[in-house]
Protein backbone atom coordinates (compact mmCIF):
# COMPACT_ATOMS: atom_id res chain seq x y z
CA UNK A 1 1.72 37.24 30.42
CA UNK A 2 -1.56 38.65 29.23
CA UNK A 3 -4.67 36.10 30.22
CA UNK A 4 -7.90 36.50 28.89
CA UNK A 5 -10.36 38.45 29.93
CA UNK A 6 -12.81 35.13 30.55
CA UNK A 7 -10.67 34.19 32.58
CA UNK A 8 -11.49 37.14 35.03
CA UNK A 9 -15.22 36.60 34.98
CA UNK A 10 -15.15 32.46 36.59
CA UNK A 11 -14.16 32.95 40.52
CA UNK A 12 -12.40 30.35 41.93
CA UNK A 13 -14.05 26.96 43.05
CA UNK A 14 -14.20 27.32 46.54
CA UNK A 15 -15.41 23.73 47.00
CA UNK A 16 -12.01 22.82 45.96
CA UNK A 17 -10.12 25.56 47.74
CA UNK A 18 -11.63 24.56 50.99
CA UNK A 19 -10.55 20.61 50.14
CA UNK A 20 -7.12 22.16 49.91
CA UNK A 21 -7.25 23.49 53.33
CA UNK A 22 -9.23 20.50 55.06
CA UNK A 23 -5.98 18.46 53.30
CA UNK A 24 -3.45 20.80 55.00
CA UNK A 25 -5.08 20.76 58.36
CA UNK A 26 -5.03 16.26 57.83
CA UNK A 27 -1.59 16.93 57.56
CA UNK A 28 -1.00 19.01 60.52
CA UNK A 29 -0.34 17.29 64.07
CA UNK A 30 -4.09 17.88 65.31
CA UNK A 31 -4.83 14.82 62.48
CA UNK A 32 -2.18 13.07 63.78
CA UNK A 33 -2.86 10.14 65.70
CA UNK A 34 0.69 9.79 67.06
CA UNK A 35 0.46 12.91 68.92
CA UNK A 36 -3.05 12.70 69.95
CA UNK A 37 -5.18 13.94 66.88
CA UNK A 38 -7.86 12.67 65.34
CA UNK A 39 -8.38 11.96 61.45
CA UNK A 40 -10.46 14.58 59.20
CA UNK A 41 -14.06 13.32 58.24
CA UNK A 42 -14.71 14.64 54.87
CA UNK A 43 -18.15 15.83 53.93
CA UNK A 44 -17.45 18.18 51.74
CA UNK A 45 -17.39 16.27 48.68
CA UNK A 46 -19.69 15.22 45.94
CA UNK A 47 -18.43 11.83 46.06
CA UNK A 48 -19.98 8.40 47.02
CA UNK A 49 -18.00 5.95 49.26
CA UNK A 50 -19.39 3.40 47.17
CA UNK A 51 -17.07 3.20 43.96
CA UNK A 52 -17.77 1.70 40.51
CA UNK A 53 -19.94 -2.13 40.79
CA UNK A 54 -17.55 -4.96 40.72
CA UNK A 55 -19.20 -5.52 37.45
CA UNK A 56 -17.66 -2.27 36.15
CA UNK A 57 -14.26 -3.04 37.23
CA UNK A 58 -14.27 -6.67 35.83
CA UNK A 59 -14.86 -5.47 32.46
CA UNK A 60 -12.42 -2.35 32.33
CA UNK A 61 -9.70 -5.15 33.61
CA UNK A 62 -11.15 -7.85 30.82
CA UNK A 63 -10.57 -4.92 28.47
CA UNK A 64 -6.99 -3.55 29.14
CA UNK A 65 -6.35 -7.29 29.05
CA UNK A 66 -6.42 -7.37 25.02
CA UNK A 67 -4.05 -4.65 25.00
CA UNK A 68 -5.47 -2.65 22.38
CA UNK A 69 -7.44 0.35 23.63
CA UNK A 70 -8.18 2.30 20.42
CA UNK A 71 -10.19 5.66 19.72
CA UNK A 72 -13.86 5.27 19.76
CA UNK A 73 -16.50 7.59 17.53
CA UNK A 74 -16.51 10.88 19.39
CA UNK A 75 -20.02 10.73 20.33
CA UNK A 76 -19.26 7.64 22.01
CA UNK A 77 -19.30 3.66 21.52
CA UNK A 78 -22.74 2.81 19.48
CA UNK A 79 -23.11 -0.22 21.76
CA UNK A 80 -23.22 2.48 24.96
CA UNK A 81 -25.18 4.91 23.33
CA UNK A 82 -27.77 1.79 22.90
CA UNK A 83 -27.39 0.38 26.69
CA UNK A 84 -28.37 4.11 27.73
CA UNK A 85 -31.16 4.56 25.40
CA UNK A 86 -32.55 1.20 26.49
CA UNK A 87 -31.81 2.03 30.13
CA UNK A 88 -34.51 5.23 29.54
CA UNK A 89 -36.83 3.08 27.98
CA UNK A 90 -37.09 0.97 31.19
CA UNK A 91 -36.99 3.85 33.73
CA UNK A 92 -38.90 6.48 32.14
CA UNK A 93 -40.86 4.52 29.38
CA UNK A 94 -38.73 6.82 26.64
CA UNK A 95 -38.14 5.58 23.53
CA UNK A 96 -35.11 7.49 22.91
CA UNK A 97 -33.13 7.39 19.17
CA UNK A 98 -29.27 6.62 20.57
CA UNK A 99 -28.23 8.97 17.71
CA UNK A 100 -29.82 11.81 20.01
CA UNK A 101 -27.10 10.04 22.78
CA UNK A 102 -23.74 11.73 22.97
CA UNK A 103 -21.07 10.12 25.27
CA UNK A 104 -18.68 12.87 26.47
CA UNK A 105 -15.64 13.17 29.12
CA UNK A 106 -18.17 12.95 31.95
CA UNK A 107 -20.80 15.76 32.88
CA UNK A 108 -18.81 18.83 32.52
CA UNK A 109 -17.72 17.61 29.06
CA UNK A 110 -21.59 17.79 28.39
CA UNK A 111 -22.05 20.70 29.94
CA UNK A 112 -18.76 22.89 27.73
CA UNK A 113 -20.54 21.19 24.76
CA UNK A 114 -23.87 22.29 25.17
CA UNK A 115 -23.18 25.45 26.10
CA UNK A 116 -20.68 25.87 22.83
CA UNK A 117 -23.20 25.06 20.73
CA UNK A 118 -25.87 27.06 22.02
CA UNK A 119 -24.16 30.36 23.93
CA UNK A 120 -22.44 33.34 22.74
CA UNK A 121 -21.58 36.93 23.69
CA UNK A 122 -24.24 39.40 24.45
CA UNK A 123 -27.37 35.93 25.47
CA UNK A 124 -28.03 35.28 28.51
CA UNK A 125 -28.77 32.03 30.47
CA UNK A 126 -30.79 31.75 33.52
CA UNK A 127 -30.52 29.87 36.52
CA UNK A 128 -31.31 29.48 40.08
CA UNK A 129 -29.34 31.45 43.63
CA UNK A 130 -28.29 28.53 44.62
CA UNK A 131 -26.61 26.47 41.94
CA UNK A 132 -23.89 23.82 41.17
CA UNK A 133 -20.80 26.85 40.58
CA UNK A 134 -19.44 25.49 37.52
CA UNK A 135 -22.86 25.97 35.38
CA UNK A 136 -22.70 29.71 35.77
CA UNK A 137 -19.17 29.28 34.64
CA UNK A 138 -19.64 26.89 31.62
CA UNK A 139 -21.61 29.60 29.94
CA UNK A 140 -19.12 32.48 31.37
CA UNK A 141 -16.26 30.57 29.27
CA UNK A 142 -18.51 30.83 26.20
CA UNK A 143 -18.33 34.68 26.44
CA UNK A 144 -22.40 34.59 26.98
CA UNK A 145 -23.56 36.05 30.53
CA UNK A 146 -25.18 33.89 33.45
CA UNK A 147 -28.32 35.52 35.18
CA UNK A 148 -28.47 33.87 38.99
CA UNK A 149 -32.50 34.50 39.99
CA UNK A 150 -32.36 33.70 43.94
CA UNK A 151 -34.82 31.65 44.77
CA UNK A 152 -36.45 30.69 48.18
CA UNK A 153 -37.26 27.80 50.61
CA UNK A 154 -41.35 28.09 49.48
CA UNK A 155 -39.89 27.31 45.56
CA UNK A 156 -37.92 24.61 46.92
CA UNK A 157 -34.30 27.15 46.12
CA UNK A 158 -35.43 26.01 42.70
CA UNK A 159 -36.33 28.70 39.58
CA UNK A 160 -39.68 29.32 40.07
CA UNK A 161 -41.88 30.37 36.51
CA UNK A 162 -43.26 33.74 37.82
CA UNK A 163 -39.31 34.64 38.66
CA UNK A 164 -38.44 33.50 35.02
CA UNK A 165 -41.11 35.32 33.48
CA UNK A 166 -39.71 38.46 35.26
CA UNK A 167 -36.54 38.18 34.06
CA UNK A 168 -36.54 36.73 31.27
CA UNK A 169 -35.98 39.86 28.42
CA UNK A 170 -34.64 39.85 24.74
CA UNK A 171 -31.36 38.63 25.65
CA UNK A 172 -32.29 35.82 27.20
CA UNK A 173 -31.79 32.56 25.37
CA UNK A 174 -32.40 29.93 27.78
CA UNK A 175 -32.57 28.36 31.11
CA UNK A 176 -30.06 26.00 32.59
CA UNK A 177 -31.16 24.39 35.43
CA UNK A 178 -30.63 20.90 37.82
CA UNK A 179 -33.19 18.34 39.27
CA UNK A 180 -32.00 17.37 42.14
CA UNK A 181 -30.07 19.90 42.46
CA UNK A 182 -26.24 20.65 43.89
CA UNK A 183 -26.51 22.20 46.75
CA UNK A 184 -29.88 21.47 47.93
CA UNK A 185 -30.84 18.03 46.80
CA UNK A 186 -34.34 19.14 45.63
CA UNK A 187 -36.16 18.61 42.46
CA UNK A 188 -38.13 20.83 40.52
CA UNK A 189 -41.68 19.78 40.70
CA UNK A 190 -43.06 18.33 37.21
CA UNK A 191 -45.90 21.03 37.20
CA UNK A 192 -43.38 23.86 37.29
CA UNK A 193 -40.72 22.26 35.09
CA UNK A 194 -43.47 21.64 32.23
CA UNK A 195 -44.16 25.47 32.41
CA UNK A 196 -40.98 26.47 32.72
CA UNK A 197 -40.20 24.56 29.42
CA UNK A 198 -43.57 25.87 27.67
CA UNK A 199 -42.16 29.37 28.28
CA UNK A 200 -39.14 29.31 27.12
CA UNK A 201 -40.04 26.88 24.41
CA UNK A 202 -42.70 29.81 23.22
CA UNK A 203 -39.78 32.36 22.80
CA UNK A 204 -37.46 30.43 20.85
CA UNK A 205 -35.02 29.64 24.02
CA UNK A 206 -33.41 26.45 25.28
CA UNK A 207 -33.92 24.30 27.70
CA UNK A 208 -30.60 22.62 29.48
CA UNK A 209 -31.71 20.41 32.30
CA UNK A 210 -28.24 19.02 34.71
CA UNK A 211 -29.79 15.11 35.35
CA UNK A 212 -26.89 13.87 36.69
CA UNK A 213 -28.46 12.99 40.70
CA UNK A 214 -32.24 12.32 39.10
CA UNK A 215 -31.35 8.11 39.53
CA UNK A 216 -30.38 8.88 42.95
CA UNK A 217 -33.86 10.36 43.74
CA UNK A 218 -36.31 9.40 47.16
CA UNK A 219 -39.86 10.70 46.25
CA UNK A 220 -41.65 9.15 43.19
CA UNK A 221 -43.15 12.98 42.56
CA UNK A 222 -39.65 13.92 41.13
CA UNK A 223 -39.02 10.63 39.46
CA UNK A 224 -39.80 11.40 35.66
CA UNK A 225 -36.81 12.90 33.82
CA UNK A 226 -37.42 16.17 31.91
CA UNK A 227 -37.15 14.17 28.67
CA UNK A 228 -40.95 13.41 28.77
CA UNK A 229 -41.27 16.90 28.21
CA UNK A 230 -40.38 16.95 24.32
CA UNK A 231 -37.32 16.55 22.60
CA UNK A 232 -36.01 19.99 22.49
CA UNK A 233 -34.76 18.98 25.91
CA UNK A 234 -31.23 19.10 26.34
CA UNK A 235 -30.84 16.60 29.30
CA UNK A 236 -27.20 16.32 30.65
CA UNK A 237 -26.17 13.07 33.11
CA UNK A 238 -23.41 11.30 34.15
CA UNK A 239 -21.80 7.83 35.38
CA UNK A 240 -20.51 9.40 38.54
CA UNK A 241 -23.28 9.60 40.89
CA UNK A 242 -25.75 7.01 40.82
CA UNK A 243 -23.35 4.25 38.99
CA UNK A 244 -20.35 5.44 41.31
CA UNK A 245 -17.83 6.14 38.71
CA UNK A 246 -16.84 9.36 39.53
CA UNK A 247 -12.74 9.48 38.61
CA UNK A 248 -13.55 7.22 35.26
CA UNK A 249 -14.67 11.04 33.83
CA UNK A 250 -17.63 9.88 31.77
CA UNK A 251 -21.24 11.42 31.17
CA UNK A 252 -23.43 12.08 28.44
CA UNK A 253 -25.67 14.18 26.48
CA UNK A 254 -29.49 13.84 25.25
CA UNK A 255 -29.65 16.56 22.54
CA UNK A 256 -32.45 17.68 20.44
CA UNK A 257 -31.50 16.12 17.01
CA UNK A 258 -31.09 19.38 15.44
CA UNK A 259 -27.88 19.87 17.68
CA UNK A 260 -26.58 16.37 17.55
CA UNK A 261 -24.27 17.09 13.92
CA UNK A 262 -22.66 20.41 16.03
CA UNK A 263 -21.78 18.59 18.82
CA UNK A 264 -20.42 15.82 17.51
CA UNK A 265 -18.14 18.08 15.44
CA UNK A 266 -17.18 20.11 18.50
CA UNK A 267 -16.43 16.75 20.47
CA UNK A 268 -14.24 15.39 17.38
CA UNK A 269 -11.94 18.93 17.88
CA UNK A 270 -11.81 19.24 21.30
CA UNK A 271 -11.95 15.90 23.06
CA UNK A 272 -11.55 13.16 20.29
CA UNK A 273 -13.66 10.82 22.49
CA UNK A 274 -14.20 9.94 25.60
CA UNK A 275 -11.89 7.54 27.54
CA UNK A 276 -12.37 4.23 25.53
CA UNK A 277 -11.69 2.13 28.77
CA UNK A 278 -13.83 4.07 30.77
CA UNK A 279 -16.66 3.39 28.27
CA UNK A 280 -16.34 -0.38 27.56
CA UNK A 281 -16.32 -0.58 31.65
CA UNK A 282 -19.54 1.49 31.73
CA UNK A 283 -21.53 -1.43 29.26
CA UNK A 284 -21.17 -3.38 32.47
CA UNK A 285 -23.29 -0.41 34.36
CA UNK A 286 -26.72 -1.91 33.06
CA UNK A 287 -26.13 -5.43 34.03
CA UNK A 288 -29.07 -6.63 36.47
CA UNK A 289 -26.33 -7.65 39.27
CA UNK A 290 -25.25 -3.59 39.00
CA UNK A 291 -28.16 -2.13 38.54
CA UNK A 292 -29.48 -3.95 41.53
CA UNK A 293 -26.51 -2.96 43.40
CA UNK A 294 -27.12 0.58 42.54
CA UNK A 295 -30.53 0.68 44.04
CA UNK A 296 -29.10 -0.98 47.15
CA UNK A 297 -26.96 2.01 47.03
CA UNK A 298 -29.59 4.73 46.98
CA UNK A 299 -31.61 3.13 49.79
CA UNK A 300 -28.35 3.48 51.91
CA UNK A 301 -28.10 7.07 50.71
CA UNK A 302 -31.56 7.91 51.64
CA UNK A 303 -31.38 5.86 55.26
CA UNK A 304 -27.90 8.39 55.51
CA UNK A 305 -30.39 11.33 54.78
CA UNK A 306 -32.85 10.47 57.30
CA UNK A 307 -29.96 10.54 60.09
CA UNK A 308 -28.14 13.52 58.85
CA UNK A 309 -31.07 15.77 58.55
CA UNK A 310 -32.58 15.45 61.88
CA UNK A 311 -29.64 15.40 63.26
CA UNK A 312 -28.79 18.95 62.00
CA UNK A 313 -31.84 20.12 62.54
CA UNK A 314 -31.10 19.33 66.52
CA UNK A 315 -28.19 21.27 66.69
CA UNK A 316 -29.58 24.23 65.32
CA UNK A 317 -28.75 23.93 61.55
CA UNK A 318 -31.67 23.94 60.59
CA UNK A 319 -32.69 21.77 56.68
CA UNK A 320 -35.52 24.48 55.55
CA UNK A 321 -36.09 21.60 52.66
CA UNK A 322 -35.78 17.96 52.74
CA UNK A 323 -33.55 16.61 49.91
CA UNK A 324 -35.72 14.55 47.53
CA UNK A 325 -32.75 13.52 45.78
CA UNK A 326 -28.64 13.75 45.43
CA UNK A 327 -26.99 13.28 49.09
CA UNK A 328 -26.69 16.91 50.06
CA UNK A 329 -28.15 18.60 52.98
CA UNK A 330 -28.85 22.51 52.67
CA UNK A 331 -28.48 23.96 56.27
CA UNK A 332 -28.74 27.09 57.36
CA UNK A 333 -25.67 28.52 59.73
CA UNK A 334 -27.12 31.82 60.63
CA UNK A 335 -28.55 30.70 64.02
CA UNK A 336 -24.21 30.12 65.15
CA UNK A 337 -23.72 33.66 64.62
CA UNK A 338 -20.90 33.02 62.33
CA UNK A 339 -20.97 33.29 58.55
CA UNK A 340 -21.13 29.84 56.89
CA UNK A 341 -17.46 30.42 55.82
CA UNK A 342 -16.09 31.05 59.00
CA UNK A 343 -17.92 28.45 60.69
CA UNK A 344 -16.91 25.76 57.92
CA UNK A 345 -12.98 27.25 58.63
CA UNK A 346 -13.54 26.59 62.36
CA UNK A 347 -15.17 23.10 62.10
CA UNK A 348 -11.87 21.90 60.04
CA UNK A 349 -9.57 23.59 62.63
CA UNK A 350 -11.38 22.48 65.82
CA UNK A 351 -13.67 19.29 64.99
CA UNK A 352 -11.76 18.21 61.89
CA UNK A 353 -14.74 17.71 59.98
CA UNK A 354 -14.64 19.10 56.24
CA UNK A 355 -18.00 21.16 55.08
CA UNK A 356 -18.89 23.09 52.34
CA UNK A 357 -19.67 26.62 53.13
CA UNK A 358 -22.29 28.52 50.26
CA UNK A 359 -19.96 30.63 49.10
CA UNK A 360 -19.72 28.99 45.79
CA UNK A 361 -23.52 27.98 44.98
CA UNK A 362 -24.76 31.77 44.73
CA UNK A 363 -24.28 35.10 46.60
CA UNK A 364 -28.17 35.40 47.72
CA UNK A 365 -27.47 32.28 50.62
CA UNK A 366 -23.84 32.10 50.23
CA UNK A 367 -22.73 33.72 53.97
CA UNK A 368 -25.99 32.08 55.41
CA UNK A 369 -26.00 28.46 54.18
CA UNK A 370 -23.45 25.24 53.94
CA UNK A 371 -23.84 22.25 52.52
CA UNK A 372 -23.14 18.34 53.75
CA UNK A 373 -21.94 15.63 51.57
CA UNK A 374 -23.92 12.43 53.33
CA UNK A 375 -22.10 10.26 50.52
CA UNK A 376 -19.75 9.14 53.07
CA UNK A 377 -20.14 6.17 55.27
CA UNK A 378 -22.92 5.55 57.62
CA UNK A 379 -20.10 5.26 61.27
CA UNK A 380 -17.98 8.73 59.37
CA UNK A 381 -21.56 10.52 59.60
CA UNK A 382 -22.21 9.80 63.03
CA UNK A 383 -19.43 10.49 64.25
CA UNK A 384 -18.82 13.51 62.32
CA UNK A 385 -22.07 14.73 63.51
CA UNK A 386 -21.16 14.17 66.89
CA UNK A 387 -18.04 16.40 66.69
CA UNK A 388 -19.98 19.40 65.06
CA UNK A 389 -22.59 19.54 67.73
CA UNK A 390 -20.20 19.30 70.13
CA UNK A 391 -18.06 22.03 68.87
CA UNK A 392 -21.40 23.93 68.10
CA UNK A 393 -21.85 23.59 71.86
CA UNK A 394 -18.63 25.21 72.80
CA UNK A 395 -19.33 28.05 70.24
CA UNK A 396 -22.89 29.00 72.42
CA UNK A 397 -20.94 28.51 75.78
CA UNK A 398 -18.05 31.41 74.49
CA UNK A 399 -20.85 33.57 72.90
C-alpha cells in the first residue's frame, strides 16, 4: 500500500515507544513481586497523579444521568467559552471576547487547527532545540517545514530574538513556541517574548504560543500569559495539566478574530465538536472549591520540584535550569558516560524506573539530556530517586 509521503517526514514518538518498553519490562518477572521484583515507577509521563476535581466528576456523572448527550457548536459550548473568558479576566486581568474562544478535542486538536489554518507547503515555522515533539510535527502534517533553532542553558533552552532574527528569511511565516515549556519547564521571559512577537508581528508572521503548563507556573516573572501582548496572539491551552483532566481530551484555542470563521469551519469537518460530556464536566473546573483545589495542587508540584531537582543534581545529573513551571526536570546525562537513551534503557531494565531520554525534544541535546516527569506522587519520587542513584552508583563502580 502506498502511504504518503507526510507520513515519512513525523519520526516516531519516542516518549511513547519507550512507555511501551517500560510496560513490557512491568510485565516481565523482575516487576514481579511473587518472584522477588519490584514494581516500575513511572516518570516518564506528562501526567499528574492528581486526576480531574471531584467537582468535575460530579457534574460529568449529573450529566450522563439525563441520558441525552447531544452535539454541541463546534467551537464549543457558549456557556464554556464564557467560564474561560471570565477565568482570564481574573488571572490575567484580560477582557477576552469568548467568540475569540474555540473549544477543541484537547491541545493537539488546537494545535492541527491552528496550524491548518495558518501553514502550507514551501513556509516555514520556527521553534526552539528542545521542544514538545509533536509541534514540529503538527506543522510537518500540514506539508509546511519546521525550523528547530537550538537554543542554550544562558536563553533558558528557550528561542532567543537574536537566534530568530538570524533565521528568520522569506519563508518564514511564524514562530511556534511554549511557556513553560515540555521538556524543560522554563518560561520565556516577558522581555524576550514581547520582542519576539514585535518581530514577527513587523513581517507579517504569526505568533502560536503552546499555554497549556502557564497555570501550573512557580515564579510570578513568568506569570502573565502572552495574550497581554495583542490579539494577534494565537494562545493554545488545555484542561489536562493544571485542571487534571488529561484522558477527558479537551483544550482550547484563543485566536485572533480574523481566524476564528476558518477554524470553526475546519473544526465543523474534521471533529464535529468536542466531547459534549467532557465539556459540561469542565463548567465545574472554575468552581471556587476546584479552583482552590488546583492551586493546592501546584504547591504540591512545586514542593515535588524542590526534592527532585536537588536530588539530581547530587547524583550527578545535573538541572542546568530550574523549572519555573510544568513538572519536568531537564538533566543532563553526559557526566554517566552513557547516552541519555541508553542510560534511560538501563534504568528500566535494572532500577525499574521509567525516564524520558531527549531523543524526541530535538537533536541538538537529544543524546545528552533526559527528562523527569515529577507529576507522580511525593513516596514514588523518593523512592524512585533512590533507585537511580543507586544504580548510578553501580554504573561509576564498573566504569
Amino acid at each position: 500500500m502506498r502511504l504518503s509521503n507526510r507520513v515519512g517526514n513525523i519520526d516516531p514518538f519516542y516518549v511513547m515507544e519507550c512507555a511501551k518498553r517500560a510496560d513490557e519490562i512491568a510485565r516481565s518477572p523482575i516487576c514481579d513481586p511473587a518472584q522477588g521484583g519490584r514494581r516500575m515507577i513511572y516518570l516518564n509521563i506528562g501526567e499528574p497523579d492528581f486526576g480531574a476535581s471531584p467537582a468535575v466528576r460530579e457534574a460529568a456523572a449529573r450529566f450522563t444521568a439525563e441520558g441525552r448527550i447531544p452535539y454541541t457548536q463546534a467551537n464549543g459550548l457558549r456557556a464554556l467559552r464564557q467560564r474561560i473568558a471570565d477565568w482570564y479576566g481574573q488571572t490575567q486581568d484580560l477582557a477576552l471576547d469568548p467568540d475569540r474562544i474555540v473549544v477543541t478535542a484537547g491541545a493537539s486538536a488546537a494545535l492541527q487547527l491552528a496550524c491548518l489554518a495558518l501553514f502550507q507547503a514551501g513556509d516555514e515555522v520556527l521553534m526552539p532545540d528542545p521542544s514538545y515533539p509533536c509541534n514540529r510535527h503538527f506543522v510537518a502534517a500540514v506539508d509546511a517545514t519546521p525550523v528547530l533553532i537550538p537554543s542554550t542553558a544562558e536563553e533558558r533552552f528557550q528561542l532567543s530574538l537574536p537566534r530568530l532574527r538570524a533565521h528568520w528569511n522569506e519563508r518564514s511565516r511564524g514562530v511556534l513556541l511554549a511557556s513553560p515549556s515540555n521538556p524543560t519547564g522554563t518560561s520565556i521571559p516577558p522581555a524576550e517574548l514581547a520582542g519576539i512577537h514585535t518581530f514577527v508581528r513587523e513581517r507579517g508572521g504569526v505568533t502560536i504560543v503552546d499555554e497549556i503548563y502557564q497555570p501550573l507556573g512557580y515564579d510570578d516573572r513568568y506569570a502573565r500569559s502572552a495574550l497581554t501582548l495583542g490579539d494577534d496572539v494565537v494562545s493554545i491551552n488545555s484542561f489536562s495539566k493544571y485542571f487534571g483532566m488529561t484522558g477527558w481530551r479537551l483544550g482550547w484555542l484563543v485566536l485572533p478574530p480574523a481566524m476564528v470563521g476558518a477554524v470553526e469551519k475546519l473544526a465543523q469537518n474534521l471533529y464535529i465538536c468536542p466531547s459534549t460530556i467532557a465539556q459540561h464536566a469542565a463548567l465545574a473546573c472554575f468552581d471556587p472549591a476546584s479552583i482552590s483545589e488546583y492551586e493546592r495542587r501546584r504547591e504540591e508540584l512545586r514542593r515535588r520540584r524542590d526534592v527532585v531537582v536537588p536530588a539530581l543534581e547530587a547524583m550527578g545529573l545535573p538541572v542546568p535550569v530550574m523549572p519555573d513551571g510544568a513538572f519536568y526536570a531537564w538533566a543532563d546525562a553526559s557526566g554517566t558516560g552513557l547516552s541519555s537513551w541508553d542510560l534511560c534503557m538501563d534504568l528500566m531494565e535494572h532500577a525499574q524506573v521509567a525516564l524520558t531520554p531527549g531523543r524526541d525534544f530535538g537533536p541538538a541535546f537529544g543524546e545528552r539530556f533526559l527528562r523527569l516527569s515529577f507529576a507522580s506522587s511525593m513516596d514514588d519520587l523518593r523512592e524512585a530517586l533512590d533507585r537511580v542513584s543507586a544504580r548510578l552508583d553501580q554504573l561509576k563502580a564498573r566504569a
